[in-house]
Protein backbone atom coordinates (compact mmCIF):
# COMPACT_ATOMS: atom_id res chain seq x y z
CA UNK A 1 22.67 35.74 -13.46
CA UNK A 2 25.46 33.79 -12.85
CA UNK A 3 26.75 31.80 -15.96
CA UNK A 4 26.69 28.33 -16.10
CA UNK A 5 30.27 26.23 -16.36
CA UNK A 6 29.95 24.44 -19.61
CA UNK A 7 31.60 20.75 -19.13
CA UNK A 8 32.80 19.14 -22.66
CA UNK A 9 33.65 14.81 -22.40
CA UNK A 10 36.40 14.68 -25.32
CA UNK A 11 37.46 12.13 -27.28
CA UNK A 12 40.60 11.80 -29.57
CA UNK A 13 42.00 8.54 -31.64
CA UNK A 14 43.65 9.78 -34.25
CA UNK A 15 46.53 8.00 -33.93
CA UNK A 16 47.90 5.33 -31.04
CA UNK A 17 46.58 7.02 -27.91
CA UNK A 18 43.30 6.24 -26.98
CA UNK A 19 42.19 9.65 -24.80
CA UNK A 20 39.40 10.76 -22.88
CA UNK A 21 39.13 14.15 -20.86
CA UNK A 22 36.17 15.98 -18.94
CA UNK A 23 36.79 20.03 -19.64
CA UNK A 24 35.27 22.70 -18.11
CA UNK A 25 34.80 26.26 -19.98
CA UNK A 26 37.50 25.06 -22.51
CA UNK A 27 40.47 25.87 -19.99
CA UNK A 28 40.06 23.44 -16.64
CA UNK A 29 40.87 20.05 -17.41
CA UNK A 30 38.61 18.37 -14.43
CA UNK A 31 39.99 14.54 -15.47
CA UNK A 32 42.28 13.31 -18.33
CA UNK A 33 43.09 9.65 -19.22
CA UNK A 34 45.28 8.33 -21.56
CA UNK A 35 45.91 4.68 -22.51
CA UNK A 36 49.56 4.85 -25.00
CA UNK A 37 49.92 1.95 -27.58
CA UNK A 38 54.03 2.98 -27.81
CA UNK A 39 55.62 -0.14 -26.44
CA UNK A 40 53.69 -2.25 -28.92
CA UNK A 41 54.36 0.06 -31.86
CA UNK A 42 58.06 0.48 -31.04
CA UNK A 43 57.95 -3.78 -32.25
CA UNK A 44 57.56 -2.96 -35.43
CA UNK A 45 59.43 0.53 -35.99
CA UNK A 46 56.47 2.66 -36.21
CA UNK A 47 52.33 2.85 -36.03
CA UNK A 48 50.61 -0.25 -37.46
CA UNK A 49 47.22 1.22 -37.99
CA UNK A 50 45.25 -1.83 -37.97
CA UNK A 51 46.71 -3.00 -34.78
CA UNK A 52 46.08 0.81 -33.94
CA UNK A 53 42.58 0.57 -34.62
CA UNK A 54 42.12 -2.93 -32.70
CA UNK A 55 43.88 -1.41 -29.32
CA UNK A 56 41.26 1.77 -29.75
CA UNK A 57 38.67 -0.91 -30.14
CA UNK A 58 39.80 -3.02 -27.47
CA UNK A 59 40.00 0.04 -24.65
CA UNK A 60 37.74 2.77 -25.13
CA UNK A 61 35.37 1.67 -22.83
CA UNK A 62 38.32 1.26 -19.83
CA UNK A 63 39.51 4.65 -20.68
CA UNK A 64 35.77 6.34 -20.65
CA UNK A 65 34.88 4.05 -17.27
CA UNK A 66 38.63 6.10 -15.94
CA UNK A 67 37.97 9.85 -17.48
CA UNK A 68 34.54 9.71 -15.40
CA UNK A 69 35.83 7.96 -12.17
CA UNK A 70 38.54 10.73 -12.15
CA UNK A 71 36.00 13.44 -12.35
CA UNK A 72 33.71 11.65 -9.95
CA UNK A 73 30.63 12.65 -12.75
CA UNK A 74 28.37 10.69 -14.72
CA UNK A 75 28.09 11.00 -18.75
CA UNK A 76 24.53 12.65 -18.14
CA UNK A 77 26.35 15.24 -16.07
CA UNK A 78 28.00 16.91 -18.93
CA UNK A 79 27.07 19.38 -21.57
CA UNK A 80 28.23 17.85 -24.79
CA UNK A 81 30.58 14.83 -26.82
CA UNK A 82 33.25 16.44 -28.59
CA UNK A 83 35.14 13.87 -30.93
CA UNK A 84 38.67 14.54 -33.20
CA UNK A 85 37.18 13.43 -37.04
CA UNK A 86 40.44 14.52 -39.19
CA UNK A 87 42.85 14.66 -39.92
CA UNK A 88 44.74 10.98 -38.53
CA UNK A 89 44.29 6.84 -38.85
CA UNK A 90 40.51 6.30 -40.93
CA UNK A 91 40.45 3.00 -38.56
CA UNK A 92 41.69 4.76 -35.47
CA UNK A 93 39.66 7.87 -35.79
CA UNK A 94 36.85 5.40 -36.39
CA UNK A 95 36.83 4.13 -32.86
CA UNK A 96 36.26 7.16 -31.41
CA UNK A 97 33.49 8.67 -33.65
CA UNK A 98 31.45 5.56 -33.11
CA UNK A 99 32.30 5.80 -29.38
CA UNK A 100 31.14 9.54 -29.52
CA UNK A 101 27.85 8.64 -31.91
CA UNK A 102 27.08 6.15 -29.04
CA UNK A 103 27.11 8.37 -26.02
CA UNK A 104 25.50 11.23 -28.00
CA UNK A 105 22.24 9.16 -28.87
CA UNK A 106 22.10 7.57 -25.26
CA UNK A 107 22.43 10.61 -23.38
CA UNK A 108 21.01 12.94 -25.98
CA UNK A 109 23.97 14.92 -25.92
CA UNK A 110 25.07 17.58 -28.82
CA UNK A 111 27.49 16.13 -30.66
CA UNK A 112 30.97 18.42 -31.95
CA UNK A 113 33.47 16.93 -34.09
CA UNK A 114 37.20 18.81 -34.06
CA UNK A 115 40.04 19.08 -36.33
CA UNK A 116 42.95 17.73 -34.68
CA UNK A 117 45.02 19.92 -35.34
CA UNK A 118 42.85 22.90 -34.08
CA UNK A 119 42.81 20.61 -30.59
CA UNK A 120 46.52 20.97 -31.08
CA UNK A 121 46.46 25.03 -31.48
CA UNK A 122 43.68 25.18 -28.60
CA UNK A 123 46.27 23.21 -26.07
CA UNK A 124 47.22 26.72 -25.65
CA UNK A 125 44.03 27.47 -23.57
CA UNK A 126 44.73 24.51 -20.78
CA UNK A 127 47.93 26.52 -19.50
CA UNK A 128 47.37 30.24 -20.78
CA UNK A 129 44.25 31.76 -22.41
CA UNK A 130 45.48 32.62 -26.21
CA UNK A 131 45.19 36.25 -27.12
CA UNK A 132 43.69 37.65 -30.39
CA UNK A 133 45.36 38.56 -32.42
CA UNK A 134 48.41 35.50 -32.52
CA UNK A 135 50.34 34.15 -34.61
CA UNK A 136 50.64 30.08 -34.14
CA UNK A 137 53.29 27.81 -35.06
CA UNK A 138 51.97 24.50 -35.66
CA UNK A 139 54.56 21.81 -35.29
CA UNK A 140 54.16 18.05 -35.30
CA UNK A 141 54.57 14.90 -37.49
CA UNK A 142 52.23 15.88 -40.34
CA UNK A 143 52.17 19.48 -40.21
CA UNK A 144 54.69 22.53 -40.22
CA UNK A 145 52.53 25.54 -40.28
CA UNK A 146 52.91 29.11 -39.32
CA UNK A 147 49.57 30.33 -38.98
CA UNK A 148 47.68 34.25 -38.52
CA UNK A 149 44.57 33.95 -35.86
CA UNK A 150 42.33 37.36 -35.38
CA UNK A 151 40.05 35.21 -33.40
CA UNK A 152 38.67 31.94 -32.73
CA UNK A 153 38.75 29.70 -35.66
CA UNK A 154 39.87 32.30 -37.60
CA UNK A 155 42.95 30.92 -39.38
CA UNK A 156 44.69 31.98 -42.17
CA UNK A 157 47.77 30.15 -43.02
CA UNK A 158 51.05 32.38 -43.60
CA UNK A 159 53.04 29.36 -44.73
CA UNK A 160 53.71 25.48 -44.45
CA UNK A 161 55.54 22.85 -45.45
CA UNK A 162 56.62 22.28 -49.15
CA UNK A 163 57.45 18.70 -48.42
CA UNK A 164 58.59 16.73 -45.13
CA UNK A 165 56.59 18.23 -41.84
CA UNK A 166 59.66 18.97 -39.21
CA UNK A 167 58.53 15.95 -36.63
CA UNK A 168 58.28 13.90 -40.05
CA UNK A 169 61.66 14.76 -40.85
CA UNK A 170 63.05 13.59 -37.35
CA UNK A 171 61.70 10.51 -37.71
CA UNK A 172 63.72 9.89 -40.60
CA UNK A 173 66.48 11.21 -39.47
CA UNK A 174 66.52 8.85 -36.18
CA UNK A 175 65.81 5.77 -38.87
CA UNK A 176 69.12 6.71 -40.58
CA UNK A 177 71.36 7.17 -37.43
CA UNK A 178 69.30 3.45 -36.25
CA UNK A 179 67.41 5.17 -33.20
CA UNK A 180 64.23 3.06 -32.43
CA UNK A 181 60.90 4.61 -32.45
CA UNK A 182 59.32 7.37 -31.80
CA UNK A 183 62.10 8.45 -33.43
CA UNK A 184 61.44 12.52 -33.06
CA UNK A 185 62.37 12.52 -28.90
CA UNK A 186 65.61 9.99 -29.76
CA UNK A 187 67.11 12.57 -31.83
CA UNK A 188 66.53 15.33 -29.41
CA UNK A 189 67.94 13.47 -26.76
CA UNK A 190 71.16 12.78 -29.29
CA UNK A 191 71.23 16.23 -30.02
CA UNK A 192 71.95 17.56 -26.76
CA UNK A 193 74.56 15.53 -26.07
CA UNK A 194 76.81 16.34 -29.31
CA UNK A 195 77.92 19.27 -30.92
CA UNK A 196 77.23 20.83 -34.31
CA UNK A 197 80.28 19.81 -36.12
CA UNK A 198 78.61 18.69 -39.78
CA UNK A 199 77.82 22.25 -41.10
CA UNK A 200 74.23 21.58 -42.29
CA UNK A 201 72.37 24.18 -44.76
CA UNK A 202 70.17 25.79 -42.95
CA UNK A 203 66.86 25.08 -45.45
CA UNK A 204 64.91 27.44 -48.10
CA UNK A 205 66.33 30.95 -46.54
CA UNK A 206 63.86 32.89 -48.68
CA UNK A 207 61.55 35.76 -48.46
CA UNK A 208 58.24 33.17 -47.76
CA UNK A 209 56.89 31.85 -44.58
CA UNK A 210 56.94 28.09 -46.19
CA UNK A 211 59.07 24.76 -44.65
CA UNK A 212 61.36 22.94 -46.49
CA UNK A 213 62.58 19.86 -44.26
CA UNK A 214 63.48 17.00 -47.14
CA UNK A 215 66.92 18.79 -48.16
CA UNK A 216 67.98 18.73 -45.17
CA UNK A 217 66.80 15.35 -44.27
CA UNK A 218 68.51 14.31 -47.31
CA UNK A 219 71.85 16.09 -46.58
CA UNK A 220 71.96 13.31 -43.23
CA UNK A 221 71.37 10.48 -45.02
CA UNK A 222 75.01 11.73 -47.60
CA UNK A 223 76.85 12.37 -44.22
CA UNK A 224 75.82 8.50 -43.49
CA UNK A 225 76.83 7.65 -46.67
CA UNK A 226 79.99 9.09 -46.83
CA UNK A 227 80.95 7.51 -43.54
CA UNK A 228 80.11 4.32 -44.37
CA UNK A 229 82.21 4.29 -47.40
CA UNK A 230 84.89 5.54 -46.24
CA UNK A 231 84.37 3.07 -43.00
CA UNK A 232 84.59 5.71 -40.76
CA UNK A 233 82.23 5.64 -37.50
CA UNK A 234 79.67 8.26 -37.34
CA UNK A 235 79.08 10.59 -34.35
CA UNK A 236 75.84 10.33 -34.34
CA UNK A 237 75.15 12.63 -31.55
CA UNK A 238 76.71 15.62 -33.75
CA UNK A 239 74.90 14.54 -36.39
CA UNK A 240 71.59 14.55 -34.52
CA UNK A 241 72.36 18.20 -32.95
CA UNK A 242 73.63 19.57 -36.73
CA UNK A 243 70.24 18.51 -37.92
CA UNK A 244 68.55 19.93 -34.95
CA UNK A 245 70.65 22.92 -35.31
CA UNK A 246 69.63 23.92 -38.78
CA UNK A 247 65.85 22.55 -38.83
CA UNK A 248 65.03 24.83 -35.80
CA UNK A 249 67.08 27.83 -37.14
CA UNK A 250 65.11 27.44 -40.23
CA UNK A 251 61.86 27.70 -38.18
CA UNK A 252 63.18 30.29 -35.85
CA UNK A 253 63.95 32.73 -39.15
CA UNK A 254 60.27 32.48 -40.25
CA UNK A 255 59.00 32.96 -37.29
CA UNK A 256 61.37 36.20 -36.81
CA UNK A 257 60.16 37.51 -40.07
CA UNK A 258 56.36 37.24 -39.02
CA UNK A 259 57.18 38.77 -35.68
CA UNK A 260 59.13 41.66 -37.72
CA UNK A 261 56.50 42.38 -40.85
CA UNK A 262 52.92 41.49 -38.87
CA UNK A 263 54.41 43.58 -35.81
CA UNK A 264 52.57 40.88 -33.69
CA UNK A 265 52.46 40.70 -30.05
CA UNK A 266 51.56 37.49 -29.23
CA UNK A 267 52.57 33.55 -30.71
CA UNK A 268 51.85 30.16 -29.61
CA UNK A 269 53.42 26.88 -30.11
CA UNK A 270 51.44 23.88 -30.95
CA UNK A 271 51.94 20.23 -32.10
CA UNK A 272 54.05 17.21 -30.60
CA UNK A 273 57.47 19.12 -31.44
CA UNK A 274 55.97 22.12 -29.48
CA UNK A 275 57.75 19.28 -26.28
CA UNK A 276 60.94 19.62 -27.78
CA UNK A 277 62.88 21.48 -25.58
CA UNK A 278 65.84 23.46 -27.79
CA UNK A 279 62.88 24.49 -29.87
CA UNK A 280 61.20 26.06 -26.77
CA UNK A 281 64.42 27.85 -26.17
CA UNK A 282 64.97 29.50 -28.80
CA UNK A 283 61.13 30.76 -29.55
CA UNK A 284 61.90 31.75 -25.72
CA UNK A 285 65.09 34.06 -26.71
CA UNK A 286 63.19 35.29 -29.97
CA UNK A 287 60.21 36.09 -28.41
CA UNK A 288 62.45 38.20 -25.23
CA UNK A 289 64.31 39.53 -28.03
CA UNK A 290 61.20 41.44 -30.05
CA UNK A 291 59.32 41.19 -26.30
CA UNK A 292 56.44 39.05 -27.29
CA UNK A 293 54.13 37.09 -25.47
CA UNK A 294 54.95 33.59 -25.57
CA UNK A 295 52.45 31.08 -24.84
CA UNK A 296 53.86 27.42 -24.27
CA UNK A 297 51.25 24.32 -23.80
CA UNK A 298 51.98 22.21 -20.52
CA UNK A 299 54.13 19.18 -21.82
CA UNK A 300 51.47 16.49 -21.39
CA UNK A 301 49.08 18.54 -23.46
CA UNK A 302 51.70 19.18 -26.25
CA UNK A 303 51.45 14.98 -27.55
CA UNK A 304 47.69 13.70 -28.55
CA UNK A 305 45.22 14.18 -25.69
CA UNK A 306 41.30 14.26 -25.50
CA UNK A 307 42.09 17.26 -23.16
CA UNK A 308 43.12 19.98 -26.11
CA UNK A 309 40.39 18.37 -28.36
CA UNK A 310 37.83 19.58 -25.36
CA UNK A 311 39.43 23.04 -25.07
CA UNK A 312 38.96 23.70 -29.38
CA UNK A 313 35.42 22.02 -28.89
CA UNK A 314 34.22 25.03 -26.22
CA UNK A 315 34.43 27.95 -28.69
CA UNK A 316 32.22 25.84 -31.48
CA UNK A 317 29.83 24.78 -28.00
CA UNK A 318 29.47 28.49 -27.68
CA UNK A 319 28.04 28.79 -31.17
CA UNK A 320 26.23 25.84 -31.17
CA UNK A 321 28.26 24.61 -33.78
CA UNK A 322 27.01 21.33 -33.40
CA UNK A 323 26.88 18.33 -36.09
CA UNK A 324 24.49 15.40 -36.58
CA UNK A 325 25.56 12.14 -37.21
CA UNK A 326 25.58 12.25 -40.66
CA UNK A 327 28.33 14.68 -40.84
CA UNK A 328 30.70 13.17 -38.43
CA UNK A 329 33.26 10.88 -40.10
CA UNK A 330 36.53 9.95 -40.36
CA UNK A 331 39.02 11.70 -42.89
CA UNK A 332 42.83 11.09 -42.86
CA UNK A 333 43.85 13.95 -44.65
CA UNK A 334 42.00 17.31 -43.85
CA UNK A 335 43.74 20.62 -44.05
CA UNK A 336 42.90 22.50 -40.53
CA UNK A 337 42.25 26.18 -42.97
């Protein structure tokens, strides 16, 4: 018997994009829409949540009427609602549980709720299907994680982040050298248009898998300092590529002793910073170097999308990992293991 395609409508509203996608078996994205609240945002120097929460409010409905005009289906038409819960904005995540709720009574659809940052890890699947075991690098403004997986949803977390997440720590960084939000891309774009010139520590070089981004964070914000006194102008596009220099090396050296002691064969990328291009380059020449299997998400699914929160909903489908109301609800801090 011929098995039937499974098709998953996915939510996610965790933040300041309100996203819809139709996916099919966890890997085809048949429609994906996404309505950004960045210009609005970039008034004020950052996400406002309860203006967040208002946009969500104010466009769900648009976006959903898009996602299934795209796909040419009708809500009935699909096999489940799969909705990101945690981690993210309580008022923001809000919108799109209650959206999800909805849909699931009227159409008497099962209902799966999804860590965020598993959609993040599960990206992966939309351009190449991951491969057990892998290790995962989770990168983006709240998390820096380098993570084991022996199979689906099995995680166990090698290290993380003892303070600043690495997309956290750009943000800062592009506050200091007066780079308008989102901050994280500004700095990249700095970076590759100076040279490394400041002579940054590279942080915590120690025998762990953990992050350390605040240091180094910190060690901008004297360079700044010292300019200023001395009322000097700063180059602030070597500034941005000595920071970029020595955050990535640090992550580069933990990945490279993973690679080295777990003798793994496969890694993945995953998280907003996953987009940033040096990063991709050099997991690209560490990766050739050890010959590893590199799997990089598409750009557009690397930033939040209801497509990666439909690819990590298909495994839990599969077990009929399903949740009633009751247990859907919004949390804005939720560890993924």
């Amino acid at each position: 018997m011929e098995k039937k395609d499974i098709f998953i409508l996915a939510i996610e509203s965790s933040c300041d994009e309100t996203s819809m996608a139709i996916v099919k078996n966890g890997c085809d994205v048949i429609a994906l829409s996404v309505f950004t609240q960045i210009d609005t945002h970039k008034l004020y120097g950052g996400v406002v949540p309860e203006i967040a929460s208002r946009m969500h409010t104010e466009v769900i409905t648009i976006v959903l009427d898009d996602v299934l005009k795209k796909a040419n289906m009708k809500v009935e038409e699909v096999d489940a609602i799969a909705v990101t819960y945690a981690p993210g904005l309580i008022g923001s995540l809000m919108v799109g549980i209650e959206c999800a709720k909805t849909l699931s009574l009227i159409y008497n659809k099962p209902l799966i709720k999804v860590n965020h940052i598993a959609g993040h890890i599960y990206a992966n699947n939309l351009t190449n299907k991951i491969i057990f075991p892998t290790l995962a690098l989770v990168v983006s403004g709240g998390h820096t994680d380098l993570v084991l997986m022996k199979n689906d949803y099995d995680f166990e977390v090698l290290g993380t982040t003892l303070d600043d997440a690495i997309g956290e720590a750009y943000d800062k960084v592009a506050r200091v050298l007066g780079e308008k939000y989102p901050g994280g891309p500004n700095v990249e774009k700095l970076a590759l248009k100076g040279k490394d010139t400041y002579n940054l520590p590279i942080p915590l070089q120690d025998d762990s898998y953990n992050f350390s981004f605040s240091g180094l964070k910190s060690s901008v914000i004297n360079e700044v300092n010292k300019c200023k006194m001395k009322k000097e102008e700063i180059n602030k596009e070597n500034l941005a590529c000595s920071f970029q220099t020595s955050a990535i090396a640090s992550i580069v050296n933990k990945c490279e002793k993973a690679i080295i002691n777990l003798k793994t064969k496969n890694f993945i990328i995953a998280g907003g910073v996953s987009a940033n291009k040096y990063l991709r380059n050099q997991l690209i020449n560490l990766c050739d170097k050890y010959n590893v299997n590199l799997s990089l998400p598409d750009f557009v699914y690397c930033t939040d999308n209801a497509a990666m929160i439909g690819a990590a909903a298909y495994p839990l489908f599969l077990k009929s990992d399903f949740s009633s109301f009751d247990d859907v609800n919004p949390e804005s801090r939720l560890p993924l293991f």
